[in-house]
Structures are given as C-alpha cells and as structure tokens.
PDB file of N, CA and C in Angstrom:
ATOM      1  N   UNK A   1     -54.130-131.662  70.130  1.00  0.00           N
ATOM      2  CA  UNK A   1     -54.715-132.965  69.891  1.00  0.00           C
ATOM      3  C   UNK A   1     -55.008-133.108  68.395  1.00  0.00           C
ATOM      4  N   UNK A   2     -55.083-134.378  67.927  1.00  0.00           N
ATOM      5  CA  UNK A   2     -55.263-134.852  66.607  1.00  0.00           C
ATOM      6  C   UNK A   2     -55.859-136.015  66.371  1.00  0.00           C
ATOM      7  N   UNK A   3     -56.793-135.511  64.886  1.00  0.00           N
ATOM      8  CA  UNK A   3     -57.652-136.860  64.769  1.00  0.00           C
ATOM      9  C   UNK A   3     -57.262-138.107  64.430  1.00  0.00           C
ATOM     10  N   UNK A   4     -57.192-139.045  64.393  1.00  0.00           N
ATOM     11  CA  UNK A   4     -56.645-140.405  64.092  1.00  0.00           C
ATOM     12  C   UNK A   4     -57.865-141.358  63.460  1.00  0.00           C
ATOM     13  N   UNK A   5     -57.360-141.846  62.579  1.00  0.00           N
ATOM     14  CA  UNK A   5     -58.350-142.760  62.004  1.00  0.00           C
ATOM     15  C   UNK A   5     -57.430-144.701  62.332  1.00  0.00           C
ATOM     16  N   UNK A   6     -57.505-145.681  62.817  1.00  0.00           N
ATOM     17  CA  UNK A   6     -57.179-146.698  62.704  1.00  0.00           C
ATOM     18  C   UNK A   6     -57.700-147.859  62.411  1.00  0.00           C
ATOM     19  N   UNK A   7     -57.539-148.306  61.311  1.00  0.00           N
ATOM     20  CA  UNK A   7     -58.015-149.441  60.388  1.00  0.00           C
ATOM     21  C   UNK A   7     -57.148-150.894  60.564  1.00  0.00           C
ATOM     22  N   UNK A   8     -57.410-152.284  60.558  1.00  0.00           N
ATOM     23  CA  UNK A   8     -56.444-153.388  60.648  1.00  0.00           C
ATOM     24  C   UNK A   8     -55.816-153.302  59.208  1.00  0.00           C
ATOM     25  N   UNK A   9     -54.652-153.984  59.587  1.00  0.00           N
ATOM     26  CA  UNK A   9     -53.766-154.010  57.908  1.00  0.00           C
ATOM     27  C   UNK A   9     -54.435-154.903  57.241  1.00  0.00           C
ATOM     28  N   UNK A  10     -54.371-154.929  56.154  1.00  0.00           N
ATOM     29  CA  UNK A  10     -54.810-155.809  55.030  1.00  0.00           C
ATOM     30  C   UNK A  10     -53.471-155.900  54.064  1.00  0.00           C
ATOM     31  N   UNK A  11     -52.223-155.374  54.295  1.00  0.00           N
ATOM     32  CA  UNK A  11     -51.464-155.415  53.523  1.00  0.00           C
ATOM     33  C   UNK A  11     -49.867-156.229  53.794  1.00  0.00           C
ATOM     34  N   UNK A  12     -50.368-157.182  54.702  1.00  0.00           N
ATOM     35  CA  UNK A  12     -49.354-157.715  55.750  1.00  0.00           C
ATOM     36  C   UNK A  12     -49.784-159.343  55.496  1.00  0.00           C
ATOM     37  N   UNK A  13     -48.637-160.083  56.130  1.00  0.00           N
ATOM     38  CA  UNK A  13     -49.018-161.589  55.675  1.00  0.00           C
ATOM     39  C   UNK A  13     -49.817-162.055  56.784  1.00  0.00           C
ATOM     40  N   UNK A  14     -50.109-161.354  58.053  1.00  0.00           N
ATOM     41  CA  UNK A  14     -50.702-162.088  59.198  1.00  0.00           C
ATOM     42  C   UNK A  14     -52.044-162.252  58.794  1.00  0.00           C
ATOM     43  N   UNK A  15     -52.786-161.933  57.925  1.00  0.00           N
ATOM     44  CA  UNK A  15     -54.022-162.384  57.886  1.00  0.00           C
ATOM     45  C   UNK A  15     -53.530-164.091  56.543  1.00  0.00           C
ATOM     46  N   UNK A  16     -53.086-164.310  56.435  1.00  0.00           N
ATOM     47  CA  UNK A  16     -52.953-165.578  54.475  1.00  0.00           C
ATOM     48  C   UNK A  16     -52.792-166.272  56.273  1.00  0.00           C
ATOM     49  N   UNK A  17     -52.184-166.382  57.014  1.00  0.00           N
ATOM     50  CA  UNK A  17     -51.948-167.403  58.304  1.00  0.00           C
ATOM     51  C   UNK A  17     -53.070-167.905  58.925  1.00  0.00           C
ATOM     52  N   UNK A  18     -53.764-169.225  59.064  1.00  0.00           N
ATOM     53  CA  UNK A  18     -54.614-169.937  59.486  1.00  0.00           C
ATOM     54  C   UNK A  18     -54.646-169.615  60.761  1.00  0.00           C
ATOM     55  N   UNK A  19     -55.409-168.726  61.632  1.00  0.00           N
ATOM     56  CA  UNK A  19     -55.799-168.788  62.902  1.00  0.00           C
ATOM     57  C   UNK A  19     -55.115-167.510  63.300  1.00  0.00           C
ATOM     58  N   UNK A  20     -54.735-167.009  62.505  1.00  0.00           N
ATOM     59  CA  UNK A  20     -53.723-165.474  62.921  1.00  0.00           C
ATOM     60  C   UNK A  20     -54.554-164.435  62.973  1.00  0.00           C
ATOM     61  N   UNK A  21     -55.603-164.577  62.598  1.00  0.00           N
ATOM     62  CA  UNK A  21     -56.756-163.147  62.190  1.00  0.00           C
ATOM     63  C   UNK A  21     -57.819-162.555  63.265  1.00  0.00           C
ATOM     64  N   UNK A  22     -56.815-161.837  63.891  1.00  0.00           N
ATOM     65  CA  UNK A  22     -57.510-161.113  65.201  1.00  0.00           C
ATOM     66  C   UNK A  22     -58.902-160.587  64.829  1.00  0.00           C
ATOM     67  N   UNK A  23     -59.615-160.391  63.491  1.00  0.00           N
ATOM     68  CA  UNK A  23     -60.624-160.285  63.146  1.00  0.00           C
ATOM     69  C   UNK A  23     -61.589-161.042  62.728  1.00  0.00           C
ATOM     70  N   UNK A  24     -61.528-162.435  62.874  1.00  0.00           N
ATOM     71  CA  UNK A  24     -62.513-163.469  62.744  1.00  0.00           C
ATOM     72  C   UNK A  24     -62.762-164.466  64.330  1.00  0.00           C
ATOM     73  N   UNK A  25     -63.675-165.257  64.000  1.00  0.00           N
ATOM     74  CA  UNK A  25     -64.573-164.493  63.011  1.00  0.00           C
ATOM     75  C   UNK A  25     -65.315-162.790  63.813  1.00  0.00           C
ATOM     76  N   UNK A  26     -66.065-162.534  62.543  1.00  0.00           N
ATOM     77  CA  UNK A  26     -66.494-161.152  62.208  1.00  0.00           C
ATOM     78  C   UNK A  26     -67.086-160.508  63.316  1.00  0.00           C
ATOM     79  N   UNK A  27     -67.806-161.478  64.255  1.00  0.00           N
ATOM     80  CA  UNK A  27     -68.621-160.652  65.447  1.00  0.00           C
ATOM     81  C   UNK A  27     -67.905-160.032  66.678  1.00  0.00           C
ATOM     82  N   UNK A  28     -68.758-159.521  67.258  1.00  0.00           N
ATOM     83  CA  UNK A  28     -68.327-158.328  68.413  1.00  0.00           C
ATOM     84  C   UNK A  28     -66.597-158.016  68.247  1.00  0.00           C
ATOM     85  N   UNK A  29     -66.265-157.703  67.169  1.00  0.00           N
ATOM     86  CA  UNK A  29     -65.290-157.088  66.783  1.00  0.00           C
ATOM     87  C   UNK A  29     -65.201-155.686  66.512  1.00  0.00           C
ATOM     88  N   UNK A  30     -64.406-154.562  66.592  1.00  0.00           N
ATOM     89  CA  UNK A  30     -64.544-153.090  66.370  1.00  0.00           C
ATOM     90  C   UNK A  30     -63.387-153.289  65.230  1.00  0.00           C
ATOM     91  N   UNK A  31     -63.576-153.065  63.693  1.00  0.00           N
ATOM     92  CA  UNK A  31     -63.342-152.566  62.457  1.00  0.00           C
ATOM     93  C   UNK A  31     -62.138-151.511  62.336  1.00  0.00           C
ATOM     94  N   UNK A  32     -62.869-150.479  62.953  1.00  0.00           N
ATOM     95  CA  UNK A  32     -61.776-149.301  62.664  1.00  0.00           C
ATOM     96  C   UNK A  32     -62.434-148.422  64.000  1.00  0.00           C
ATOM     97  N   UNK A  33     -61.275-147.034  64.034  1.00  0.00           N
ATOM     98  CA  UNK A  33     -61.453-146.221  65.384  1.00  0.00           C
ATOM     99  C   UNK A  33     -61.476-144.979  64.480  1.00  0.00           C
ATOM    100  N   UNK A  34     -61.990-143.621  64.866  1.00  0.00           N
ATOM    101  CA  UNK A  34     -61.357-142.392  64.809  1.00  0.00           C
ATOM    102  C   UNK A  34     -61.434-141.734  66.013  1.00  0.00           C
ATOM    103  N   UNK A  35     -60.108-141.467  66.449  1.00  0.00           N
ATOM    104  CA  UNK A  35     -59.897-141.113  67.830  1.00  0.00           C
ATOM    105  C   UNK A  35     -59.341-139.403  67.916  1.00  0.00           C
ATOM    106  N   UNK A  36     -59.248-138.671  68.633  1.00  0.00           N
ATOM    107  CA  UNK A  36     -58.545-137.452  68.879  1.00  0.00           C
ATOM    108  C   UNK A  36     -57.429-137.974  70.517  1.00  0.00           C
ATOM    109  N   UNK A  37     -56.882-137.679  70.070  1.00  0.00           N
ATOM    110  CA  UNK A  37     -55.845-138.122  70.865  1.00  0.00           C
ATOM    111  C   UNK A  37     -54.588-137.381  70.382  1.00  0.00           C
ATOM    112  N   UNK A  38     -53.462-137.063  71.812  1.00  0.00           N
ATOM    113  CA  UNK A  38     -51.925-136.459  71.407  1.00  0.00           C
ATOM    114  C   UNK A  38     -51.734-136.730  70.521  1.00  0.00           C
ATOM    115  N   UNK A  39     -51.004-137.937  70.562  1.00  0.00           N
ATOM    116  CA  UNK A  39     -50.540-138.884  69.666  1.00  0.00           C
ATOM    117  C   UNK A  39     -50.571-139.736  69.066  1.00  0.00           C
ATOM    118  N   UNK A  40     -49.854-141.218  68.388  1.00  0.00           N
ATOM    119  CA  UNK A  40     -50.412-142.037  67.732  1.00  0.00           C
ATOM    120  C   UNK A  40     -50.584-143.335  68.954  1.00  0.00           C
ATOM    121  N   UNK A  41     -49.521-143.132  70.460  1.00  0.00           N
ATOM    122  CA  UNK A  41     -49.737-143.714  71.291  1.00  0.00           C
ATOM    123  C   UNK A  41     -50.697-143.756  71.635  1.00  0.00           C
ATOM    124  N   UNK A  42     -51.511-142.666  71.960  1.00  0.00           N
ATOM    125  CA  UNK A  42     -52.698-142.190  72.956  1.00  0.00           C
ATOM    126  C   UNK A  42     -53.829-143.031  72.339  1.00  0.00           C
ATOM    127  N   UNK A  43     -53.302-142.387  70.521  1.00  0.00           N
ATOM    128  CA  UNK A  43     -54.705-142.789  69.746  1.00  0.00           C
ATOM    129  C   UNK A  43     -54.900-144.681  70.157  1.00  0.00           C
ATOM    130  N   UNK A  44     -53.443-144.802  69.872  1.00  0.00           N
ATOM    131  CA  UNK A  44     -53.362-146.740  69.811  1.00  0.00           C
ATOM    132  C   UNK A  44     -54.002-147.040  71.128  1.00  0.00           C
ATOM    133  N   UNK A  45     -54.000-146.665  71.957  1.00  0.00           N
ATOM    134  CA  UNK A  45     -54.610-146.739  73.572  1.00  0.00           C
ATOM    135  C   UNK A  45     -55.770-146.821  73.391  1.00  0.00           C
ATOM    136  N   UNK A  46     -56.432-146.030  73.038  1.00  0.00           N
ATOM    137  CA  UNK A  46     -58.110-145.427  73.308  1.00  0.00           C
ATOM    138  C   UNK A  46     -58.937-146.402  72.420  1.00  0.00           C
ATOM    139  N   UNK A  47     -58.063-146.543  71.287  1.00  0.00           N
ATOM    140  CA  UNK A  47     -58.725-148.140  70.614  1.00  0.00           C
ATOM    141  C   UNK A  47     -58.534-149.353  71.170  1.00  0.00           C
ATOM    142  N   UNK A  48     -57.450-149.271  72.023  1.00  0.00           N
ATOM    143  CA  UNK A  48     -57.743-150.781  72.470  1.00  0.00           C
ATOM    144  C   UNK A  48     -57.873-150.896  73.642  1.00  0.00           C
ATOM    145  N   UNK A  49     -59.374-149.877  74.402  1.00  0.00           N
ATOM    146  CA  UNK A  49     -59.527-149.962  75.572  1.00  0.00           C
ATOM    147  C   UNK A  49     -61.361-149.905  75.007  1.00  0.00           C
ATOM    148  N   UNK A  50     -61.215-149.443  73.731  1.00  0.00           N
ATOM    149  CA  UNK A  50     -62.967-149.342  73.305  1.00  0.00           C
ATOM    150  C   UNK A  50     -62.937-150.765  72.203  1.00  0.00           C
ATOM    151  N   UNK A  51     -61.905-151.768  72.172  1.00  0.00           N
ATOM    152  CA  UNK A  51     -61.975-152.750  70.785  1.00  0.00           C
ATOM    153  C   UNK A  51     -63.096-154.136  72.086  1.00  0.00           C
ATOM    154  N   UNK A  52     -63.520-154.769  70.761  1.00  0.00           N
ATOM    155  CA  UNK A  52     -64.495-155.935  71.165  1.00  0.00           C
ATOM    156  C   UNK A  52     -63.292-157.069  71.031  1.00  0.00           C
ATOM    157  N   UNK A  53     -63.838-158.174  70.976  1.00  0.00           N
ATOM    158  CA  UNK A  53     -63.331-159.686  70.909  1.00  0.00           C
ATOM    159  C   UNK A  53     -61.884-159.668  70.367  1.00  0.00           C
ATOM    160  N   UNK A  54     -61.730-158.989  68.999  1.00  0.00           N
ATOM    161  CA  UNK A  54     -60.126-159.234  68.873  1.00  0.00           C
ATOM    162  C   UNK A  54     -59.485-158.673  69.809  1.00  0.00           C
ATOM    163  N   UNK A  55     -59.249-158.180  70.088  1.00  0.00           N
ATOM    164  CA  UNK A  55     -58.387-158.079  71.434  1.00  0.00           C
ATOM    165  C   UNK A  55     -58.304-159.941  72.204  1.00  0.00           C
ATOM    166  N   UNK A  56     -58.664-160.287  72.874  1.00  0.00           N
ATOM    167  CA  UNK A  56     -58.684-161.674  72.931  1.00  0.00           C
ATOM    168  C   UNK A  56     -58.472-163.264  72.515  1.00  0.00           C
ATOM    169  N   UNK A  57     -58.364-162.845  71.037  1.00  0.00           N
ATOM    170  CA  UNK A  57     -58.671-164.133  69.905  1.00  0.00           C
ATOM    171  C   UNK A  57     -57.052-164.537  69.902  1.00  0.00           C
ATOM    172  N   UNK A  58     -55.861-163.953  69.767  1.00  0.00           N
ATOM    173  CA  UNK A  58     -54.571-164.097  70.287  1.00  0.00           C
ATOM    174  C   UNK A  58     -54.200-163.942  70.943  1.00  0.00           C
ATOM    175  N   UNK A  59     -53.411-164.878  71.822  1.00  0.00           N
ATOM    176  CA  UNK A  59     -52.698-164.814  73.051  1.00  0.00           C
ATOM    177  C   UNK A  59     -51.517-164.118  72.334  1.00  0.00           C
ATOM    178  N   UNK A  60     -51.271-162.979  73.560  1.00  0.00           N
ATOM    179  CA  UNK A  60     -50.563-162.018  73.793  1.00  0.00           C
ATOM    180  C   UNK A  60     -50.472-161.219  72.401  1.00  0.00           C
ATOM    181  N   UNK A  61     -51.378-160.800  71.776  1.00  0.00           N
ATOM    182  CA  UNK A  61     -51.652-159.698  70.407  1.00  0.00           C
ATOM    183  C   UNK A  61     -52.456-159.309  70.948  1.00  0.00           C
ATOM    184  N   UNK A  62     -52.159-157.768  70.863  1.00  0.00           N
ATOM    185  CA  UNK A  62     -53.659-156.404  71.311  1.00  0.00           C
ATOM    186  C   UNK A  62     -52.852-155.862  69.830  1.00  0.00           C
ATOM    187  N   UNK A  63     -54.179-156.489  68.859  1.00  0.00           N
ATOM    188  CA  UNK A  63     -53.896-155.809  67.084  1.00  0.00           C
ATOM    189  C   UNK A  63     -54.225-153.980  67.404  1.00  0.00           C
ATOM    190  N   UNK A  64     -55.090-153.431  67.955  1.00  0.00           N
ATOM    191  CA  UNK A  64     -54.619-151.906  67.785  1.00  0.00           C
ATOM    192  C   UNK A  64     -53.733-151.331  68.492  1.00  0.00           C
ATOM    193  N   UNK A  65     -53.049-152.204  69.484  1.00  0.00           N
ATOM    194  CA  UNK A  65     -51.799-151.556  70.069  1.00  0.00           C
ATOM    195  C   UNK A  65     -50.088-151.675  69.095  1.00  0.00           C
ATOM    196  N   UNK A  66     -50.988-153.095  68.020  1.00  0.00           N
ATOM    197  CA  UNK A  66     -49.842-153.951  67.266  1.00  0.00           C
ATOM    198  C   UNK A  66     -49.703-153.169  66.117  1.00  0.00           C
ATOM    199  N   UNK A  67     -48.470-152.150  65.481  1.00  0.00           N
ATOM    200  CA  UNK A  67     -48.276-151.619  64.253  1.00  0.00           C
ATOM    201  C   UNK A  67     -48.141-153.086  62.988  1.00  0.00           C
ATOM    202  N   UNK A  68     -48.217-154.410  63.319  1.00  0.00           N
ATOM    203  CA  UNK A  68     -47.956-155.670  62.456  1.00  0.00           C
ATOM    204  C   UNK A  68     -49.668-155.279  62.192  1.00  0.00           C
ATOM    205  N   UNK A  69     -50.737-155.336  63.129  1.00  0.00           N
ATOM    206  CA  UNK A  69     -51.575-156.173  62.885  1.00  0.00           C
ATOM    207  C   UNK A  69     -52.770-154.746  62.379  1.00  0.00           C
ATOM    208  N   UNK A  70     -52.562-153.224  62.717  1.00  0.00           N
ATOM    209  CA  UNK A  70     -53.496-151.951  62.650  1.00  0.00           C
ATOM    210  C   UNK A  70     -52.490-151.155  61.650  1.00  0.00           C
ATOM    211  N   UNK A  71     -53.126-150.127  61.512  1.00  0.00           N
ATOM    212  CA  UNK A  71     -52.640-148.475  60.842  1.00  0.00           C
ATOM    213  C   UNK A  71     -53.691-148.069  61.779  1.00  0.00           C
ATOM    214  N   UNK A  72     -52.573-146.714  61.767  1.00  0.00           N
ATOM    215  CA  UNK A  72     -52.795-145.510  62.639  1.00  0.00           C
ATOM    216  C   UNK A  72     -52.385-144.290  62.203  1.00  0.00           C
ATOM    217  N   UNK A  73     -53.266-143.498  61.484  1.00  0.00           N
ATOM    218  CA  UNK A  73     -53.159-142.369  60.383  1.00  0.00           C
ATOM    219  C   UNK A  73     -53.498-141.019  61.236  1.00  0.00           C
ATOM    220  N   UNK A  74     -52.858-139.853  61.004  1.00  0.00           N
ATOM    221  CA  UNK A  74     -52.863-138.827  61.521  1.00  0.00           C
ATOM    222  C   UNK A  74     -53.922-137.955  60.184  1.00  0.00           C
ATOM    223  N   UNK A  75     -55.175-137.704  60.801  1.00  0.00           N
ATOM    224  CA  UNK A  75     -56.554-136.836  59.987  1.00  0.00           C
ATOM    225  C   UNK A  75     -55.781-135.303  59.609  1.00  0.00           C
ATOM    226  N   UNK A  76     -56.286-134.757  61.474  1.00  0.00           N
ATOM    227  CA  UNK A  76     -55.765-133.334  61.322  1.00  0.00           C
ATOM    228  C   UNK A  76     -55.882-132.917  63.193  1.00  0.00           C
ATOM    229  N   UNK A  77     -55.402-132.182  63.057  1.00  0.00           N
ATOM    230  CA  UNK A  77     -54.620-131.879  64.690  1.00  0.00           C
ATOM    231  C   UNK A  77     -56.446-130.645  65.210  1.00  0.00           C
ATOM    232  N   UNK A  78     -56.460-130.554  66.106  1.00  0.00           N
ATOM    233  CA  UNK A  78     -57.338-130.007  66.838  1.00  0.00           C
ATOM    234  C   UNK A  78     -58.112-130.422  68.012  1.00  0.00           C
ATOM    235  N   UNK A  79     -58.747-130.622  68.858  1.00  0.00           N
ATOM    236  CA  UNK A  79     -59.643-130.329  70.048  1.00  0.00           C
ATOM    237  C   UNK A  79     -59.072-131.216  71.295  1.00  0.00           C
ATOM    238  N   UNK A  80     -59.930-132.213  71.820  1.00  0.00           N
ATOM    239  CA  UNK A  80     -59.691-133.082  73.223  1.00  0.00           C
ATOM    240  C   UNK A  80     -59.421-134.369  72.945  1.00  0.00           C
ATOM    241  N   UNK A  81     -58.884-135.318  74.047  1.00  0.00           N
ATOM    242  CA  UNK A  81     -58.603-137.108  73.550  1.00  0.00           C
ATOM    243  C   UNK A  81     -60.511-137.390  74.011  1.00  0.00           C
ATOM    244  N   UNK A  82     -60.654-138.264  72.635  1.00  0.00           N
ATOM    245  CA  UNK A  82     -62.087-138.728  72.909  1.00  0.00           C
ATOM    246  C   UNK A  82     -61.812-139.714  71.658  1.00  0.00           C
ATOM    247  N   UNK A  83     -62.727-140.890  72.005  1.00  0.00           N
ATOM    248  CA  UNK A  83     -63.268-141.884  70.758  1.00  0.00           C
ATOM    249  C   UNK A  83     -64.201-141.202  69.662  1.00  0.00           C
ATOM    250  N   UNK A  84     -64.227-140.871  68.884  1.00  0.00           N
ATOM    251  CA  UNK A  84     -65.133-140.444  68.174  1.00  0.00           C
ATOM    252  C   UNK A  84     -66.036-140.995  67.439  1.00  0.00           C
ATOM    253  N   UNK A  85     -65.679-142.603  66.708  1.00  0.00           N
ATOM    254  CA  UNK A  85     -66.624-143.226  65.954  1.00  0.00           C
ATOM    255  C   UNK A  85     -65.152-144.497  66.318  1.00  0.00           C
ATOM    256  N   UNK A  86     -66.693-145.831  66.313  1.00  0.00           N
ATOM    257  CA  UNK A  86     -65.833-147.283  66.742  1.00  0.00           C
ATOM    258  C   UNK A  86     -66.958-147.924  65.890  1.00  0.00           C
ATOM    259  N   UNK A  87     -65.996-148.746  64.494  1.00  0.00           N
ATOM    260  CA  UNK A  87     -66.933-149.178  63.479  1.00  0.00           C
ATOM    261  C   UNK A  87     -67.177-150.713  64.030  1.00  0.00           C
ATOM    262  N   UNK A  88     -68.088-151.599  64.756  1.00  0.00           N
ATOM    263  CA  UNK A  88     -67.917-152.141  65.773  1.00  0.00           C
ATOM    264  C   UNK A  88     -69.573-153.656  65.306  1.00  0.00           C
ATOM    265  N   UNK A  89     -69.193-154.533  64.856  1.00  0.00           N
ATOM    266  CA  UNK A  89     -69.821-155.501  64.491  1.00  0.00           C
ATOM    267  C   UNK A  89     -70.571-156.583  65.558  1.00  0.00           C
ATOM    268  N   UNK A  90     -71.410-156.349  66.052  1.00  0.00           N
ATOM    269  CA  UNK A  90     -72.458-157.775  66.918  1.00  0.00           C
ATOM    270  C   UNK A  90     -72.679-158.685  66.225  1.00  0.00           C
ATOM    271  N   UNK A  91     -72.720-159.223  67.060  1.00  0.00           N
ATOM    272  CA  UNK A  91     -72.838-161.452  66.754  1.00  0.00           C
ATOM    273  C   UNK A  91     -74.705-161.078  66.336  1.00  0.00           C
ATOM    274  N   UNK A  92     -74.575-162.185  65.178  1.00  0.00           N
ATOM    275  CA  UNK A  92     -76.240-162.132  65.387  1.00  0.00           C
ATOM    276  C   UNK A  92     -76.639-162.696  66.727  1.00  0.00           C
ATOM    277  N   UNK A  93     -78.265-162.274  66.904  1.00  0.00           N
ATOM    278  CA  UNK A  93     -78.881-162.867  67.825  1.00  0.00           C
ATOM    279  C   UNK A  93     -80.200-163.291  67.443  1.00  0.00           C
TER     280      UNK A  93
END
C-alpha cells in the first residue's frame, strides 16, 4: 500500500469556465485527500466516497475520480487502504 496525496487541478482550463468549478462555491467541499491505498484507483475511490458537495455540483463529474478535474500523487508505499486526512470546508452557520 501507498500514500497518496490528491489535490483539484489548478492548472487546467476547467476552472476560467463559468459554472465548471466543482469547487464552488467553497462550502461543504473536501480540498484535498491523503489516502493509503494500492493504487492510484483505490486512492481515486476512497476520495470520492469521503468528498462533500463537489461531487454533486456537475452532472455526471465525480472531480476526484476525474484525472481533468484532481491530481493524484504517489507519497511513499507502506501500511493499509485508509483515509488519512480530508482537508474538508463547512458552510457557515
């Protein structure tokens, strides 16, 4: 198993697109993942079974399953598949 860190792209044109931004607005959204997982599949899985609202905001886009819309970086290989940290934003209340 291996650690995975996954962050949304910022280096892609889908965010300059009016209404394309699986990350707005900002609330009950999850940021980034670091996952242990096989692979980069497993990892892409486990984030988008622990992600908030984007997941939803586009019809038919799951951005951490989407290599257009996430990165999915290999840390370093060792232990069990688990979520480890989900950088993860609430709506005010």
């Amino acid at each position: 198993m291996a650690i995975w860190r996954l962050s949304p792209r910022i280096n892609t044109m889908w965010w300059c697109v009016e209404g394309r931004d699986p990350w707005q607005p900002p609330d009950e959204r999850a940021f980034g993942f670091m996952v242990r997982a096989a692979d980069e599949e497993q990892a892409r899985w486990l984030a988008h079974e622990a992600a908030g609202e984007e997941n939803g905001t586009l019809d038919g886009v799951s951005p951490w399953l989407d290599t257009n819309y996430s990165s999915c970086e290999m840390i370093r290989e060792e232990g069990t598949g688990e979520v480890l940290l989900v950088n993860f934003r609430h709506g005010s209340r």
